[in-house]
C-alpha atoms as a PDB file:
ATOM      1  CA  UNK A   1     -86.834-156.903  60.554  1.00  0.00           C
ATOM      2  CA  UNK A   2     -89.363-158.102  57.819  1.00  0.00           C
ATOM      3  CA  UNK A   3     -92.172-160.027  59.464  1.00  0.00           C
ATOM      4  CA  UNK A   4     -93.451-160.429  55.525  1.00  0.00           C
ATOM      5  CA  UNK A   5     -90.833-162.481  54.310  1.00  0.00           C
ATOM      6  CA  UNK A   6     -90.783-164.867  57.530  1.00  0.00           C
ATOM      7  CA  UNK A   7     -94.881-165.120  58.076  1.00  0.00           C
ATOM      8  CA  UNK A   8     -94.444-165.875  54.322  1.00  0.00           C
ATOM      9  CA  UNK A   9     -91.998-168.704  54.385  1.00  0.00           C
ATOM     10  CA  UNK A  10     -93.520-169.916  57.807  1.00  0.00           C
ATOM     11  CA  UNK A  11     -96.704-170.298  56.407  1.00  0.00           C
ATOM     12  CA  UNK A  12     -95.138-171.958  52.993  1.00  0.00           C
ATOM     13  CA  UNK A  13     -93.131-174.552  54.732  1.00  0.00           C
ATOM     14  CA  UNK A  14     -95.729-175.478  57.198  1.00  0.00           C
ATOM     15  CA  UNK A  15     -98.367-175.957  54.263  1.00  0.00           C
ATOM     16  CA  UNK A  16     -96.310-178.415  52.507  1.00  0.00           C
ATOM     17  CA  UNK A  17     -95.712-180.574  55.977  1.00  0.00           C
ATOM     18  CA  UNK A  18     -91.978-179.456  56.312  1.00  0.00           C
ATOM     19  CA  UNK A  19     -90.314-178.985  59.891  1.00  0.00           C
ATOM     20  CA  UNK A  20     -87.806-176.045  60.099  1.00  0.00           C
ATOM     21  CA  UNK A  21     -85.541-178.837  59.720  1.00  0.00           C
ATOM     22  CA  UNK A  22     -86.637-180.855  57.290  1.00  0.00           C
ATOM     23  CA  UNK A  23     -86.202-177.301  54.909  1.00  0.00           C
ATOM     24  CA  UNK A  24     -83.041-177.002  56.513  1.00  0.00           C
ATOM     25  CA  UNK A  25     -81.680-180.787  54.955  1.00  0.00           C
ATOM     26  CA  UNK A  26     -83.153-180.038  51.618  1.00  0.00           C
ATOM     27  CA  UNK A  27     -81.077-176.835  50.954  1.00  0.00           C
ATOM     28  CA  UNK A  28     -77.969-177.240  53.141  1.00  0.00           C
ATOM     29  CA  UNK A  29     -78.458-174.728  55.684  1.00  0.00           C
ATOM     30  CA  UNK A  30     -78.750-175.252  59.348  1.00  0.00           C
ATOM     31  CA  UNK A  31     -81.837-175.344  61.657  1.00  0.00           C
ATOM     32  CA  UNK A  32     -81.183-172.259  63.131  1.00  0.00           C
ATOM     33  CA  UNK A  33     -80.703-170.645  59.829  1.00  0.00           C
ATOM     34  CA  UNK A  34     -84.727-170.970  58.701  1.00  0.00           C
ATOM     35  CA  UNK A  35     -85.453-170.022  62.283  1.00  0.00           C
ATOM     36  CA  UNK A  36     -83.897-167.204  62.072  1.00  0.00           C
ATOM     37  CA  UNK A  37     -85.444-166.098  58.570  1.00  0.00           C
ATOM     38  CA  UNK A  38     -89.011-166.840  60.194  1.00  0.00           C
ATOM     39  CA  UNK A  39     -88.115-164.762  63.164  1.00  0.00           C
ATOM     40  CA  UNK A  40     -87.471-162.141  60.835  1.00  0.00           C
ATOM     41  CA  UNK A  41     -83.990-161.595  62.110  1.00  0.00           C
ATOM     42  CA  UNK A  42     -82.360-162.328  58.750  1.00  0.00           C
ATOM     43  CA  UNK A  43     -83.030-162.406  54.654  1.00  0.00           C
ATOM     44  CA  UNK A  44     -82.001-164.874  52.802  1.00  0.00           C
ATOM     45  CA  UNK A  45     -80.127-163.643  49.655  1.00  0.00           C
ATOM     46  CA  UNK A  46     -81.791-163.909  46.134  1.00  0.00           C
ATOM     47  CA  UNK A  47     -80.422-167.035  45.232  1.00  0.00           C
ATOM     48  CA  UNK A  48     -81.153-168.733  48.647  1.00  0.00           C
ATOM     49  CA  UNK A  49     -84.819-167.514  47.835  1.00  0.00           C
ATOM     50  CA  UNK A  50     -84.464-169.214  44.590  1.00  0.00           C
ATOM     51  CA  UNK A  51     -83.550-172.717  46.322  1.00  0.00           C
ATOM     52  CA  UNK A  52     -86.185-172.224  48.726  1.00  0.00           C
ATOM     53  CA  UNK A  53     -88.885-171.879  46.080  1.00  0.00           C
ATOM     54  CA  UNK A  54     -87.942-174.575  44.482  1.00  0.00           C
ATOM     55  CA  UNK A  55     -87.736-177.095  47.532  1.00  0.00           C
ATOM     56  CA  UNK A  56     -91.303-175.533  48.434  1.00  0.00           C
ATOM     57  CA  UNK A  57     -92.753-175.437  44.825  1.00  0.00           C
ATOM     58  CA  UNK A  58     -93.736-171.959  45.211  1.00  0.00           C
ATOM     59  CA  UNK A  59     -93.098-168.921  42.339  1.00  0.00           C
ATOM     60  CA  UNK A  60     -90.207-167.798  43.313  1.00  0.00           C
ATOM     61  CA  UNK A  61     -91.428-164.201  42.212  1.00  0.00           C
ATOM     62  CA  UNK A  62     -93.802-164.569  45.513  1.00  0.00           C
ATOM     63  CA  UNK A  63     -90.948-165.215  48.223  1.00  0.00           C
ATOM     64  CA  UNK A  64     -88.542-162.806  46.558  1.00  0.00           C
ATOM     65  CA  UNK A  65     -91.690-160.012  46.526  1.00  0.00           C
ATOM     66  CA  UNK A  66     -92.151-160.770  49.961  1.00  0.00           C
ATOM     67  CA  UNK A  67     -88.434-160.616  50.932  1.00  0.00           C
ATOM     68  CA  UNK A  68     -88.066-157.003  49.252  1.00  0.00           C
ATOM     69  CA  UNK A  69     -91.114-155.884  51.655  1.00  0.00           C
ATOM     70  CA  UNK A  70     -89.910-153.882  54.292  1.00  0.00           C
ATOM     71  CA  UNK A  71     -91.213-151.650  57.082  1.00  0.00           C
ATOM     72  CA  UNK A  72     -89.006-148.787  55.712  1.00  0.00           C
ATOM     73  CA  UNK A  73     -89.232-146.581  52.591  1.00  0.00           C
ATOM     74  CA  UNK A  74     -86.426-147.153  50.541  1.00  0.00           C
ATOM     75  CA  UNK A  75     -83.746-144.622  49.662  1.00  0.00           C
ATOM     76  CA  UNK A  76     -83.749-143.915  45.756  1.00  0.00           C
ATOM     77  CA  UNK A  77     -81.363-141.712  44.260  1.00  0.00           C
ATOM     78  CA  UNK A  78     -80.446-139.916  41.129  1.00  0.00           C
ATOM     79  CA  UNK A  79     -77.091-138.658  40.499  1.00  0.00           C
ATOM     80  CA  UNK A  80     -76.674-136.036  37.143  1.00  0.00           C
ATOM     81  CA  UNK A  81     -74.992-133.166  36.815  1.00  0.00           C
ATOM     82  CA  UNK A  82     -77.343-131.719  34.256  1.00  0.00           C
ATOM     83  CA  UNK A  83     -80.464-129.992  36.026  1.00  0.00           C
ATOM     84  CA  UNK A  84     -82.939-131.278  32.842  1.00  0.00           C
ATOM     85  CA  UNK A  85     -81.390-135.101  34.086  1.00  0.00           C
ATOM     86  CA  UNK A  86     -82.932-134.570  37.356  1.00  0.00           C
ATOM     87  CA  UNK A  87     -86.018-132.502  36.508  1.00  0.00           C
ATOM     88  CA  UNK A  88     -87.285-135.067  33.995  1.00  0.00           C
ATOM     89  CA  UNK A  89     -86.254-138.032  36.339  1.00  0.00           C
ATOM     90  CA  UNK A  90     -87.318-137.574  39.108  1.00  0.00           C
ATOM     91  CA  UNK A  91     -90.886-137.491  38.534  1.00  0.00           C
ATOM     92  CA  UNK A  92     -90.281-140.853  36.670  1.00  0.00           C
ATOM     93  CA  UNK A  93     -88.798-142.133  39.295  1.00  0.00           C
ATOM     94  CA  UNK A  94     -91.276-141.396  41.716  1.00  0.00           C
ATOM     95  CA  UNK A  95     -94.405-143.058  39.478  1.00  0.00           C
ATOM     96  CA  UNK A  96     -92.494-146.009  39.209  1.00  0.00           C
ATOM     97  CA  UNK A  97     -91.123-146.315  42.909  1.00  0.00           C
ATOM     98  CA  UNK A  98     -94.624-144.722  44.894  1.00  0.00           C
ATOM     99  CA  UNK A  99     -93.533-146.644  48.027  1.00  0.00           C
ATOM    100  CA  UNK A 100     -89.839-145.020  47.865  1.00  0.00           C
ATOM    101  CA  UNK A 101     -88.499-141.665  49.003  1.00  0.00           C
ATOM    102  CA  UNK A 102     -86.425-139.670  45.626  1.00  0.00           C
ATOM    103  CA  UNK A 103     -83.407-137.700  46.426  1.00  0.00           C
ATOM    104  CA  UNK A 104     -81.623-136.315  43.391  1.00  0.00           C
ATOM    105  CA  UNK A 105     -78.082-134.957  43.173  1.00  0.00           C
ATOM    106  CA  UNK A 106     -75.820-132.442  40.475  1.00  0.00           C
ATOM    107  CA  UNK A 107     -73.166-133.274  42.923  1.00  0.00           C
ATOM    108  CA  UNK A 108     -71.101-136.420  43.549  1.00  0.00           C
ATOM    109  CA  UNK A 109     -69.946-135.382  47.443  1.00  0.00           C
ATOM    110  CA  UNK A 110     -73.111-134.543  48.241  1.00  0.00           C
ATOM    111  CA  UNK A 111     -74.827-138.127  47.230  1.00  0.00           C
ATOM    112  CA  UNK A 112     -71.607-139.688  48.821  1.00  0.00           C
ATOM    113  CA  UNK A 113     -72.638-137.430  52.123  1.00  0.00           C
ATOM    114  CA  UNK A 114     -76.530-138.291  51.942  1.00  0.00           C
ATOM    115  CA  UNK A 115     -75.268-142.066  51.579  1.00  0.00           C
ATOM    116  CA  UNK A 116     -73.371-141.778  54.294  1.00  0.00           C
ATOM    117  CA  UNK A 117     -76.309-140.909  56.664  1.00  0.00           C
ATOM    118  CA  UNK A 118     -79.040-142.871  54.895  1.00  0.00           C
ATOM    119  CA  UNK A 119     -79.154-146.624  53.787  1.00  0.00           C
ATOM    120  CA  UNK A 120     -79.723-145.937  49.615  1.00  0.00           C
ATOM    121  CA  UNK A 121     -81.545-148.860  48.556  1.00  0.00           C
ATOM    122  CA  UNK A 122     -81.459-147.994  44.892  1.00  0.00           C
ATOM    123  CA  UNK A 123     -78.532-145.118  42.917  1.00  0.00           C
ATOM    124  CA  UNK A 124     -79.141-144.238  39.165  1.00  0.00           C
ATOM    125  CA  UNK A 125     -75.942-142.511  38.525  1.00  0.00           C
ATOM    126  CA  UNK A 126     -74.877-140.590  35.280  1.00  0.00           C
ATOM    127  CA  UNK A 127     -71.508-141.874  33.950  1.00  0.00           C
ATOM    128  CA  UNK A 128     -70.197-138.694  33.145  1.00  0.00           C
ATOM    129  CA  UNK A 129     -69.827-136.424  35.939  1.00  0.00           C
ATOM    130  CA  UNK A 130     -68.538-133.025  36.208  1.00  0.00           C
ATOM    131  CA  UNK A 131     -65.756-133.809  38.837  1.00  0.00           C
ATOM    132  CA  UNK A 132     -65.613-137.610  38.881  1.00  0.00           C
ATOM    133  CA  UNK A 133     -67.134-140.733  37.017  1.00  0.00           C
ATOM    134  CA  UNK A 134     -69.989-142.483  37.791  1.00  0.00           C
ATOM    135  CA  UNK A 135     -67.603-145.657  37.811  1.00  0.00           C
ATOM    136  CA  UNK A 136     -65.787-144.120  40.595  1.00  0.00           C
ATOM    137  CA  UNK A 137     -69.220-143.259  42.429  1.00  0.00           C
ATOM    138  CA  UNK A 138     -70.460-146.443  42.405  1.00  0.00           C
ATOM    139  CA  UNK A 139     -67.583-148.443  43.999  1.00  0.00           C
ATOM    140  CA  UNK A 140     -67.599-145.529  46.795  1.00  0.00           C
ATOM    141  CA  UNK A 141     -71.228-146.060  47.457  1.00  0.00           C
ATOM    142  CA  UNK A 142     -70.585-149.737  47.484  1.00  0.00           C
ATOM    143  CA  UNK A 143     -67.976-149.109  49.981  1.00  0.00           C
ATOM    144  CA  UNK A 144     -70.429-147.422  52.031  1.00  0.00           C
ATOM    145  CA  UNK A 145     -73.388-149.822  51.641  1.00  0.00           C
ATOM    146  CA  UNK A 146     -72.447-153.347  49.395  1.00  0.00           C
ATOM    147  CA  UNK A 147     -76.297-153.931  49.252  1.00  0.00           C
ATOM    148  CA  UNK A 148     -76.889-150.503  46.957  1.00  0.00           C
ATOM    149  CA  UNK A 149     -77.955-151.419  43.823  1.00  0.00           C
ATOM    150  CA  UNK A 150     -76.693-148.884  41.055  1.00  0.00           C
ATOM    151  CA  UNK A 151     -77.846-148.328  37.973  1.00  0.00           C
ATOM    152  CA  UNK A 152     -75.805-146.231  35.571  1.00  0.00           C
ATOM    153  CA  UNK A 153     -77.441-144.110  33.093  1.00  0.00           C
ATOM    154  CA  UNK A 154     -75.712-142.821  29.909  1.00  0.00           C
ATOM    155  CA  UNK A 155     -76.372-141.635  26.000  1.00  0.00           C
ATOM    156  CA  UNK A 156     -73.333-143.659  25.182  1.00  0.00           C
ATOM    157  CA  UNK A 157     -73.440-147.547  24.933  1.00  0.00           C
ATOM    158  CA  UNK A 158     -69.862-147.736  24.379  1.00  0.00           C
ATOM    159  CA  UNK A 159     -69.561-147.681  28.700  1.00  0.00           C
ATOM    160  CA  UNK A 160     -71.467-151.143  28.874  1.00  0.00           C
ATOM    161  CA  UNK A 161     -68.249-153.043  29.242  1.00  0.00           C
ATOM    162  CA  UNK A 162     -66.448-150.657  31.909  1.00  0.00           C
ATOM    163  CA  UNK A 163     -70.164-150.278  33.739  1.00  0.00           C
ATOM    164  CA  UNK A 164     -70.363-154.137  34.540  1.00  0.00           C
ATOM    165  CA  UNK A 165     -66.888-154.444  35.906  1.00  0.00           C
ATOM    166  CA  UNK A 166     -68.090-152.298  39.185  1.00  0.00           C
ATOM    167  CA  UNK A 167     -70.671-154.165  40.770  1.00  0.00           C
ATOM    168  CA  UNK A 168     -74.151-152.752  39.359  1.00  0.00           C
ATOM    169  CA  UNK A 169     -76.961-154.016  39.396  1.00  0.00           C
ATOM    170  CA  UNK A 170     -77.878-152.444  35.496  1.00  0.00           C
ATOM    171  CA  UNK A 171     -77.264-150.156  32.625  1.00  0.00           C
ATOM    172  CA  UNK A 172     -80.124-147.454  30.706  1.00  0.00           C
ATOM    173  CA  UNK A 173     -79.600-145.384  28.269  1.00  0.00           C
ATOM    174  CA  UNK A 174     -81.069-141.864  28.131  1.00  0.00           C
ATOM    175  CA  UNK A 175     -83.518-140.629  28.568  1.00  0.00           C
ATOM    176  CA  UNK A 176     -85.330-141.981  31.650  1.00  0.00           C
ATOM    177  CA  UNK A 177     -88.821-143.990  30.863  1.00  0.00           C
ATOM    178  CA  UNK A 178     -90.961-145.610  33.334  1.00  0.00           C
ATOM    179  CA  UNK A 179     -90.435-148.791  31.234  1.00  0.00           C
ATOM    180  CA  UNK A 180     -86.832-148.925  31.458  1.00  0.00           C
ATOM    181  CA  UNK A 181     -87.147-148.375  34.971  1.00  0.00           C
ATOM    182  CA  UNK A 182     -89.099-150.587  35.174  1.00  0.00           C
ATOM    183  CA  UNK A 183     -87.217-153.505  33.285  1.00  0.00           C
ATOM    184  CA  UNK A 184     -84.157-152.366  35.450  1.00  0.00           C
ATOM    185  CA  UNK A 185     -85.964-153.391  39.087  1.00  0.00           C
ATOM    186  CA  UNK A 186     -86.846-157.142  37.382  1.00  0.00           C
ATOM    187  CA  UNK A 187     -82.576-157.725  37.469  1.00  0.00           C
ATOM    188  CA  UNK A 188     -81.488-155.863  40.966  1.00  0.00           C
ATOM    189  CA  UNK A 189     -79.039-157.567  43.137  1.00  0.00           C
ATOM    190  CA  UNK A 190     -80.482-156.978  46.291  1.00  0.00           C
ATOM    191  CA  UNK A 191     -84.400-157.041  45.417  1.00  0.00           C
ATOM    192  CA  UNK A 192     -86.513-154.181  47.538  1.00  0.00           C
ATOM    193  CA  UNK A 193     -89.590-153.202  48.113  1.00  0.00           C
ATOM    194  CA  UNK A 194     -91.448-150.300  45.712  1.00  0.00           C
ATOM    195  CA  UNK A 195     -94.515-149.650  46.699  1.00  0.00           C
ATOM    196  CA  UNK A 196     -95.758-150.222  42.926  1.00  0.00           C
ATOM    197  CA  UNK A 197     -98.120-152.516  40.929  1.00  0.00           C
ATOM    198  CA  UNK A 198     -97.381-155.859  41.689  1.00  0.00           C
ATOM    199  CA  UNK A 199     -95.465-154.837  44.689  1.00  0.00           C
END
């Protein structure tokens, strides 16, 4: 439930004299739709968010901030198999993503397992595993969750092409910096909420 997003909107569309329907007409969705987004039963998707900003000449920054607000902290992980990966990541991770909780893995089963028991919001995945491919990873953890966003990490740009073809949200090339984190969250598919500066 994210009472944010839907006092947000409410608030929006009743300051620029728009019924629930009205909105509804102008971006060909039903009544019940917006009603249910200002209930805070359902999120629209980012390029719903988009159209709504538009129709309500609002920055569409401000709805899709609001949207990625949630009463949970977010499930970040980071999957390497080298040890100096995780131990120089992690702490990145967690100045970039304060409002998040930072799990890291050497292992592929055992992300797949902690996936499997906890919604990850967020995976930044190696490409080169010990005993599998972060390619391979990736469409598992989609399998279990299709609103994961994954970014891969790798000291090789040659995997650029192969990385896009799986679903992820990004791409960053060793090592980990809080700017390229950082430049990673602006292109997510499924926009969340960090708990960092202009959160």
């Amino acid at each position: 439930m994210n009472q944010y997003f839907s006092e947000t909107l409410k608030r929006t569309r009743t300051k620029k004299g728009l019924s629930q329907q009205e909105l509804a007409d102008k971006i060909y969705v039903t009544r019940s739709t917006v009603a249910r987004w200002e209930n805070g039963n359902r999120l629209p998707d980012a390029a719903m968010i988009s159209r709504l900003a538009e129709v309500l000449g609002v920055d569409a920054n401000r709805l899709l901030s609001a949207a990625a607000q949630s009463d949970e902290c977010p499930n970040v992980i980071l999957v390497d198999d080298r040890k100096l990966i995780l131990t120089g990541g992690l702490p990145v991770l967690e100045e970039v993503l304060p409002g998040a909780i930072i799990t890291g893995f050497t292992d592929a089963d055992k992300a797949i397992e902690f996936s499997r028991s906890n919604r990850v919001a967020l995976a930044f995945l190696d490409i080169e595993l010990r005993n599998t491919s972060g390619l391979e990873l990736c469409r598992e953890l989609l399998e279990i969750n299709p609103r994961t966003n994954v970014v891969y990490l790798t000291a090789y740009s040659d995997y650029a092409l192969d990385a896009w073809s799986t679903g992820a949200s990004g791409f960053m090339l060793k090592p980990i910096t809080p700017e390229g984190v950082r430049e990673q969250l602006k292109n997510l598919r499924y926009p969340f909420w960090t708990g960092g500066e202009g959160a």
